[in-house]
N, C-alpha and C. Protein backbone atom coordinates (compact mmCIF):
# COMPACT_ATOMS: atom_id res chain seq x y z
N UNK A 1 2.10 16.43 -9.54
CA UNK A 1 1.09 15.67 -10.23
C UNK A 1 -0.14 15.59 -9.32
N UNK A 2 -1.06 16.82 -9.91
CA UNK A 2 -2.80 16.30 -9.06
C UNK A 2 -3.35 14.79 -9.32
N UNK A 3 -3.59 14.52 -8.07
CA UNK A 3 -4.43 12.88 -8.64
C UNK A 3 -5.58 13.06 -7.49
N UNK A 4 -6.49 12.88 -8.08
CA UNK A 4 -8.00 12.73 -7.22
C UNK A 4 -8.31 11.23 -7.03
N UNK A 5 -8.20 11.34 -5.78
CA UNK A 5 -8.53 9.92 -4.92
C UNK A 5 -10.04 9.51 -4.56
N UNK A 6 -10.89 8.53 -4.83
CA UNK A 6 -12.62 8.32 -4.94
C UNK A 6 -12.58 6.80 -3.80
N UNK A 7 -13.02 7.37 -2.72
CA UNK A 7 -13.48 5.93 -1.89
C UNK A 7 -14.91 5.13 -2.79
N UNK A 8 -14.59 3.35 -3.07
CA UNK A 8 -15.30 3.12 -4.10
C UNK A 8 -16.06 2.02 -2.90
N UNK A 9 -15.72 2.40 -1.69
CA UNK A 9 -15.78 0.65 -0.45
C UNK A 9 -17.59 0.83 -0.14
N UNK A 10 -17.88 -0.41 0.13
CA UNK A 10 -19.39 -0.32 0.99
C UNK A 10 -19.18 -0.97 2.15
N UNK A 11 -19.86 0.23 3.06
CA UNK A 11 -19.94 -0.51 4.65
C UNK A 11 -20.54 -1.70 4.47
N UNK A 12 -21.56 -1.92 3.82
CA UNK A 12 -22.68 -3.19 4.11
C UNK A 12 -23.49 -3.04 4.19
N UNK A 13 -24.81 -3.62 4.20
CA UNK A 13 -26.18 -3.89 4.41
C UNK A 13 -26.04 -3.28 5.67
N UNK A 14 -27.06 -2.21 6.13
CA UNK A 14 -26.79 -1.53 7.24
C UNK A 14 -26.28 -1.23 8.14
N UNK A 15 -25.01 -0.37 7.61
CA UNK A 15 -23.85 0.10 8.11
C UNK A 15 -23.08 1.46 7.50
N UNK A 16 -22.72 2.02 8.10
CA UNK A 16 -22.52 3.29 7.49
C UNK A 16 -20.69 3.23 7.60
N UNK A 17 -20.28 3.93 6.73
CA UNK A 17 -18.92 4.06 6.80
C UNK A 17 -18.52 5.24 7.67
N UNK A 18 -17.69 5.58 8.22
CA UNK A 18 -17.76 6.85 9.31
C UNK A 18 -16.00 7.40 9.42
N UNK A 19 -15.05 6.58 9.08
CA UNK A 19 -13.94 7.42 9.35
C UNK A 19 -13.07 6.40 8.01
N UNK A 20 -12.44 7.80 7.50
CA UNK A 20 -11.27 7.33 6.51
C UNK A 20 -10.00 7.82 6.66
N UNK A 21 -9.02 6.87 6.41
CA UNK A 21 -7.57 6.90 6.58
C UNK A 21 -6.89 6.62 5.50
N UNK A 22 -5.88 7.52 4.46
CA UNK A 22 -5.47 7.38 3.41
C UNK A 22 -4.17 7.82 3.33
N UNK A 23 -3.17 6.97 3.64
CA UNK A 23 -1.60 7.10 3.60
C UNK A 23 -1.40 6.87 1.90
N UNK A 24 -0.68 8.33 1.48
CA UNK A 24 -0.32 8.56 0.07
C UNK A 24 0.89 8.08 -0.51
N UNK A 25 1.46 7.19 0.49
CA UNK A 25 3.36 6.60 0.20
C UNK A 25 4.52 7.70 -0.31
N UNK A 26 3.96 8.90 -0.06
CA UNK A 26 5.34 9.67 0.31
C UNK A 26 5.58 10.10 1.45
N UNK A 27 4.19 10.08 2.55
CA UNK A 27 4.81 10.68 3.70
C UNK A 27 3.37 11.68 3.96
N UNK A 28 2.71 11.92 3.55
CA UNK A 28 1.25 12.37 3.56
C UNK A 28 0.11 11.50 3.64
N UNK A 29 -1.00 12.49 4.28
CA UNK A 29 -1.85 11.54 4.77
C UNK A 29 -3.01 12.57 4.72
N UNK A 30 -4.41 12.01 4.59
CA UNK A 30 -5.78 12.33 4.93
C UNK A 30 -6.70 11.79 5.40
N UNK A 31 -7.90 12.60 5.91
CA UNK A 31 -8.70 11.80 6.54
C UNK A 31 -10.19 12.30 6.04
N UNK A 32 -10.28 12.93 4.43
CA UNK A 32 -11.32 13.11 4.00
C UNK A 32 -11.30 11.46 3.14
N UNK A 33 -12.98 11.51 2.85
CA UNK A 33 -13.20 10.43 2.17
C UNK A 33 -12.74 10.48 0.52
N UNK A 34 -12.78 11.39 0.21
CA UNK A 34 -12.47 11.54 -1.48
C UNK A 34 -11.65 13.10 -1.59
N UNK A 35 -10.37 12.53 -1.10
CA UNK A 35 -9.01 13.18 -1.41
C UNK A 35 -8.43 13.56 -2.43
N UNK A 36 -7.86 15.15 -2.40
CA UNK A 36 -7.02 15.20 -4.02
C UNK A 36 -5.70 15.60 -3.13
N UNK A 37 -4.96 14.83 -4.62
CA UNK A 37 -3.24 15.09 -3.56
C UNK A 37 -2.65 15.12 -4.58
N UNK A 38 -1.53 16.37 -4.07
CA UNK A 38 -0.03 16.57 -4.86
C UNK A 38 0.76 15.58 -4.80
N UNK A 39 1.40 15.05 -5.84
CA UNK A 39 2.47 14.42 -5.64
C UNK A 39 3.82 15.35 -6.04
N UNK A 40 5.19 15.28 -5.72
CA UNK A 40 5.95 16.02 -6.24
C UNK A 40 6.55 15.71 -7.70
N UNK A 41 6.51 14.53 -8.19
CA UNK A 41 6.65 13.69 -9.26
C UNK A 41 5.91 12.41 -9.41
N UNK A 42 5.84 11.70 -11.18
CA UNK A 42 5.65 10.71 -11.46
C UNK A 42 6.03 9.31 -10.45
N UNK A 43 5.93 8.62 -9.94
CA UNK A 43 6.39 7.75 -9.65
C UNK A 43 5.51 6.10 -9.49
N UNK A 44 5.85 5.53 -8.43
CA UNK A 44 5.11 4.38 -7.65
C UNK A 44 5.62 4.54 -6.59
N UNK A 45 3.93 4.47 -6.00
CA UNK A 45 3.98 5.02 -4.64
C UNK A 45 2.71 4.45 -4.26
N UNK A 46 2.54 3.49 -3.25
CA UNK A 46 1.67 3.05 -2.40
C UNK A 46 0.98 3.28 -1.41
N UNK A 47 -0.16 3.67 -1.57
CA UNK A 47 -1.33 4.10 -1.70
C UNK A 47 -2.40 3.18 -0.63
N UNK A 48 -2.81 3.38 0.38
CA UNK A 48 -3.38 2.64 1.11
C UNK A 48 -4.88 3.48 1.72
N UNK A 49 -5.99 2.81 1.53
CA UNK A 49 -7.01 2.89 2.32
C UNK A 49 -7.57 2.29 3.59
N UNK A 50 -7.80 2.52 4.96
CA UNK A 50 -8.10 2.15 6.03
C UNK A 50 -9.73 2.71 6.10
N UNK A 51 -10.75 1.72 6.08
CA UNK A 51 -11.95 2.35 6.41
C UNK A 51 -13.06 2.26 7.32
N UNK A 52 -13.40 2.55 8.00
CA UNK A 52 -13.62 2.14 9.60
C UNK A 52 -15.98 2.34 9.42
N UNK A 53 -16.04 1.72 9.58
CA UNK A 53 -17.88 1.86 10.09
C UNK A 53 -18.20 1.70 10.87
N UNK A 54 -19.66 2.11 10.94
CA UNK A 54 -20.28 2.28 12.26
C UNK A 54 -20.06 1.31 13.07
N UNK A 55 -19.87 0.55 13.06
CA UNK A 55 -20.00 -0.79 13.91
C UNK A 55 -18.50 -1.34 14.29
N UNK A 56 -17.24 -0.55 14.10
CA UNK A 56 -16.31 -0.31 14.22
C UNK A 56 -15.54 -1.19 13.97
N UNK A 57 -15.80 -2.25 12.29
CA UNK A 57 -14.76 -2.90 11.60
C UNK A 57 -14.38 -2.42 10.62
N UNK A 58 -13.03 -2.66 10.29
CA UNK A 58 -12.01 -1.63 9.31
C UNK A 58 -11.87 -2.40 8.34
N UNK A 59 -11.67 -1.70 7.16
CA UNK A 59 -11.41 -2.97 5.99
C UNK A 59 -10.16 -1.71 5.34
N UNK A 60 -8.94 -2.61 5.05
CA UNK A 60 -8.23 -2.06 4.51
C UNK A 60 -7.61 -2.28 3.20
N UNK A 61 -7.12 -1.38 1.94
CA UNK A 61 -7.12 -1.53 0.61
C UNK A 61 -6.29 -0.95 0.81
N UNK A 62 -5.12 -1.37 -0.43
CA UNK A 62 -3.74 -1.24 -0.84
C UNK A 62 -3.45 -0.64 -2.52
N UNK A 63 -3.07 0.02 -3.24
CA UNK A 63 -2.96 0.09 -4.35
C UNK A 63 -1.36 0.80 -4.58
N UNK A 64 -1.11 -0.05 -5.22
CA UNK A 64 0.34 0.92 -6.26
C UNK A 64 0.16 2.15 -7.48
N UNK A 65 -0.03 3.34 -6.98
CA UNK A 65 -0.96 4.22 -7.90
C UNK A 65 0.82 4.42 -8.83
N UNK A 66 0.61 4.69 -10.33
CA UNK A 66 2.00 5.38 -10.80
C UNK A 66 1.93 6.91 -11.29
C-alpha cells in the first residue's frame, strides 16, 4: 500500500524547519520532508513525526495512519 506522507508543521515566525524524522511503525524510517512509503499491508500502524528547526527545538507529532 503506497501512502504519501506531507509535513503540514510551521517552524514559526522566523525560523526555518531544517531536519525531519519520520518513523513509519513497521520498522522503516526517513529523513525526507514529504515521504512516500510502502507498506506491506492494510493495517494500523503508528506513524510519528520528529521536526527539528533552526534554532534547534523539535516538535513531535504522532498519528495512527490505517
Amino acid at each position: 500500500m503506497r501512502t504519501q506522507f506531507t509535513d503540514l508543521s510551521s517552524a514559526g515566525a522566523g525560523n526555518t524547519n531544517v531536519q525531519w524524522e519520520w518513523s513509519f511503525g513497521d520498522g522503516a524510517s526517513s529523513s525526507l520532508r514529504n515521504p512516500l512509503h510502502v507498506y506491506d499491508a492494510a493495517s494500523n500502524y503508528t506513524v510519528t513525526l520528529k521536526v527539528t528547526n533552526d534554532k534547534g527545538c523539535v516538535r513531535t507529532f504522532t498519528k495512527i495512519n490505517i
